[in-house]
N, C-alpha and C. Protein backbone atom coordinates (compact mmCIF):
# COMPACT_ATOMS: atom_id res chain seq x y z
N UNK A 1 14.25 -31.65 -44.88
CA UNK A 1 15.26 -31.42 -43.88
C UNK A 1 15.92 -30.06 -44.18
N UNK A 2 16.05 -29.31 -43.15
CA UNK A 2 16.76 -28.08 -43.28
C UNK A 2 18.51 -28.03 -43.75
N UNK A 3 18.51 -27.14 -44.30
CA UNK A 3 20.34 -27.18 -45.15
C UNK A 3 21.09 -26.84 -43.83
N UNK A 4 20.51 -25.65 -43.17
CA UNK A 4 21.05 -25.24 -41.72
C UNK A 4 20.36 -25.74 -40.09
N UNK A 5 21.00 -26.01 -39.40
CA UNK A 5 20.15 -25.96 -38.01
C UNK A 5 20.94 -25.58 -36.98
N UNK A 6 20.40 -24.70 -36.26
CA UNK A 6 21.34 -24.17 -35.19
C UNK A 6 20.59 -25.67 -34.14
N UNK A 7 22.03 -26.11 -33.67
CA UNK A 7 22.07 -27.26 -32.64
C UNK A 7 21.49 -26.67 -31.41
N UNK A 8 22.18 -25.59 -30.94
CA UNK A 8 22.39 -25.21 -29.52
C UNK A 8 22.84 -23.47 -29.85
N UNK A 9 23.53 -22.40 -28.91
CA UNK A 9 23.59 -21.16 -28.26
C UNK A 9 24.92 -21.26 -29.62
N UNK A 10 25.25 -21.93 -29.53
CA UNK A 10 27.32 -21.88 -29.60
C UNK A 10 27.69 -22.92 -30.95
N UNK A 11 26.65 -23.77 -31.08
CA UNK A 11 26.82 -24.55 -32.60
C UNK A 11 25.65 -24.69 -33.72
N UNK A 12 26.37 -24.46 -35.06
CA UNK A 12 25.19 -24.76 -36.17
C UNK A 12 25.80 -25.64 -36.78
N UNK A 13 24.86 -26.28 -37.23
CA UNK A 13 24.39 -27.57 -38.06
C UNK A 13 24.53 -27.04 -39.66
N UNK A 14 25.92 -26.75 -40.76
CA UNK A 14 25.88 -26.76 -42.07
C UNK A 14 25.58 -28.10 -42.72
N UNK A 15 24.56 -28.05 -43.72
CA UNK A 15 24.71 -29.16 -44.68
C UNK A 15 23.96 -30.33 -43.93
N UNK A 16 22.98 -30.22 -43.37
CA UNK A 16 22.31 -31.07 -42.46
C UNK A 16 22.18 -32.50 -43.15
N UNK A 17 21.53 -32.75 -44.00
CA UNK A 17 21.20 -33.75 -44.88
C UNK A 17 22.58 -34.34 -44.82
N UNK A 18 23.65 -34.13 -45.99
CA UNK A 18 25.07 -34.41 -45.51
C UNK A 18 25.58 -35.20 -44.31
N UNK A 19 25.63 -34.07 -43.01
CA UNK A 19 25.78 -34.57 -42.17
C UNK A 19 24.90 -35.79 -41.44
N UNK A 20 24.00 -36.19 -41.73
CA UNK A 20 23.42 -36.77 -41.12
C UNK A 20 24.12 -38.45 -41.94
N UNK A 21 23.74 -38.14 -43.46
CA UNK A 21 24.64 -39.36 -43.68
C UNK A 21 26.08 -39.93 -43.13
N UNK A 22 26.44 -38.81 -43.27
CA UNK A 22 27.73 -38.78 -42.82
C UNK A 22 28.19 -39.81 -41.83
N UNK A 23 27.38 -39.26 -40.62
CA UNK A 23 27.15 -39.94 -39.41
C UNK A 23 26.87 -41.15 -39.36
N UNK A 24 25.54 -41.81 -39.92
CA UNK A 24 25.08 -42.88 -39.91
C UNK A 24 26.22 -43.62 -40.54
N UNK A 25 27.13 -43.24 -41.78
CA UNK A 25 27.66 -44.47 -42.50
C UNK A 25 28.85 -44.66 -41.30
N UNK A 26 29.33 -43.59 -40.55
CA UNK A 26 30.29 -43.41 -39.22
C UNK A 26 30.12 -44.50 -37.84
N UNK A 27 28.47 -44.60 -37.87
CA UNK A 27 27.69 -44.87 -36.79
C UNK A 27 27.62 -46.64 -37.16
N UNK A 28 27.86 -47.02 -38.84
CA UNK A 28 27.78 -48.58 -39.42
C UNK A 28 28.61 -48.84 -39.00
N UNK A 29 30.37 -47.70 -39.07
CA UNK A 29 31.22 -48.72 -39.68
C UNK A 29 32.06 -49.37 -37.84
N UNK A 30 31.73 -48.14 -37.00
CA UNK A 30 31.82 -48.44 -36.08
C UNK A 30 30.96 -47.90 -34.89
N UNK A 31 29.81 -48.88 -34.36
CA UNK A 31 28.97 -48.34 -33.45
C UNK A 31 29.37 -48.41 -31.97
N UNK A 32 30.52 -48.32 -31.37
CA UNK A 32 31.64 -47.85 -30.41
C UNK A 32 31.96 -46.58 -30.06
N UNK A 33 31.48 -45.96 -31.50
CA UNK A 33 32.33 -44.63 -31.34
C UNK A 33 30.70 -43.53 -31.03
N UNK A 34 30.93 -42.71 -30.03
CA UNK A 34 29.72 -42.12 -29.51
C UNK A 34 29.59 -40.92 -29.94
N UNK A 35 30.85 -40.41 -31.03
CA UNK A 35 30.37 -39.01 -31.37
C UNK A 35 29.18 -38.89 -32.38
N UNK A 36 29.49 -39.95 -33.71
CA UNK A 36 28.27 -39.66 -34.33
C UNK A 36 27.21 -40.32 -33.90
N UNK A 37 27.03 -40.85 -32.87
CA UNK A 37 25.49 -40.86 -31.99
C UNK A 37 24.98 -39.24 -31.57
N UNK A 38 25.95 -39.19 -30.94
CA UNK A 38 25.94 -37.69 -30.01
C UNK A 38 25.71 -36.91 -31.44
N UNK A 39 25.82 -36.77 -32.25
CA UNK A 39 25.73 -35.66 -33.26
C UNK A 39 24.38 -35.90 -33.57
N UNK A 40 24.15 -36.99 -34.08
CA UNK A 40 22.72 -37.27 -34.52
C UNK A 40 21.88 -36.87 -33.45
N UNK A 41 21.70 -37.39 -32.46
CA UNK A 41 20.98 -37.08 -31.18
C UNK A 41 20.73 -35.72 -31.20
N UNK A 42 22.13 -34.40 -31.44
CA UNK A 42 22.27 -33.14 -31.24
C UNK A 42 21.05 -32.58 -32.79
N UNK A 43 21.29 -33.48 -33.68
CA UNK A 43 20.09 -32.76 -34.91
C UNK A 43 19.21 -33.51 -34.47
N UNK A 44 18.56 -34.45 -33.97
CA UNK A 44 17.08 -34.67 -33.90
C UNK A 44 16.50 -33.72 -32.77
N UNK A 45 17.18 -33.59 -32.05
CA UNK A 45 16.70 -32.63 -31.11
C UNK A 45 16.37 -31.15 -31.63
N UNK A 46 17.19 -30.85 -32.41
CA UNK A 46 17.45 -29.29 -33.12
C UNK A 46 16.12 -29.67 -33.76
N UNK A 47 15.87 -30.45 -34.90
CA UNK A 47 14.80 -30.34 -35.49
C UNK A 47 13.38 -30.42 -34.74
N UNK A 48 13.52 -31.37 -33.69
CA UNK A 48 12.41 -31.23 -32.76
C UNK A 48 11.79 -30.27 -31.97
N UNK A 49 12.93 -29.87 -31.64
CA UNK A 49 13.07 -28.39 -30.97
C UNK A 49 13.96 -26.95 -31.16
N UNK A 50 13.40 -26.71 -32.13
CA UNK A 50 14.31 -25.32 -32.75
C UNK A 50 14.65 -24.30 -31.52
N UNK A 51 15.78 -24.27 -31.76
CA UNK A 51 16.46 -23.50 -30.43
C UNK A 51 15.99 -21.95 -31.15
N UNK A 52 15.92 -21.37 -30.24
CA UNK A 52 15.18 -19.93 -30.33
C UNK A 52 15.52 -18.79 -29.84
N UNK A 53 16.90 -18.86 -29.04
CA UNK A 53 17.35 -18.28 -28.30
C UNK A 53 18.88 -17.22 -29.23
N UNK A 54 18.63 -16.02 -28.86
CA UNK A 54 20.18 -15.28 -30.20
C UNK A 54 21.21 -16.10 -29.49
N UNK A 55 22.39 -15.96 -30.54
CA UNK A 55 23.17 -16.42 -30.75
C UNK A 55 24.20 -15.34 -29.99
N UNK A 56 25.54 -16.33 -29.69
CA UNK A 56 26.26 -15.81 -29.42
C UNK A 56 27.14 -14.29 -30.00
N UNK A 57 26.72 -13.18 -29.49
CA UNK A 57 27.20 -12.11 -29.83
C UNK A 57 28.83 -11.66 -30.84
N UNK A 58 28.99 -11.65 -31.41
CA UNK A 58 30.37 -11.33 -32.73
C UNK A 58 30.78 -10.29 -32.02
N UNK A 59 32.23 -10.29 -31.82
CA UNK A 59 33.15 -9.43 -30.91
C UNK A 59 33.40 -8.31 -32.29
């Protein structure tokens, strides 16, 4: 698993591994709550499909 993953244009994924636990033990303690679905969902996709597109430009 990658340490980094850019999610999308506008978000990256630090500490991937991490986060992913993170989530799941989030996703045990209450499966109601739809963000850490939505997060997980947001890295399987990233890993499935590496976004490829530059990043938002630094002012």
């Amino acid at each position: 698993m990658p340490s980094i993953l850019r999610l999308y244009r506008a978000s990256t994924q630090y500490e991937v591994k991490e986060a992913v636990k993170r989530n799941l033990e989030m996703l045990k303690r209450n499966d109601k709550d739809g963000h850490p679905r939505h997060r997980l969902v947001q890295i399987m996709n990233a890993i499935e499909h590496p976004y490829d597109v530059p990043e938002i430009p630094q002012r």
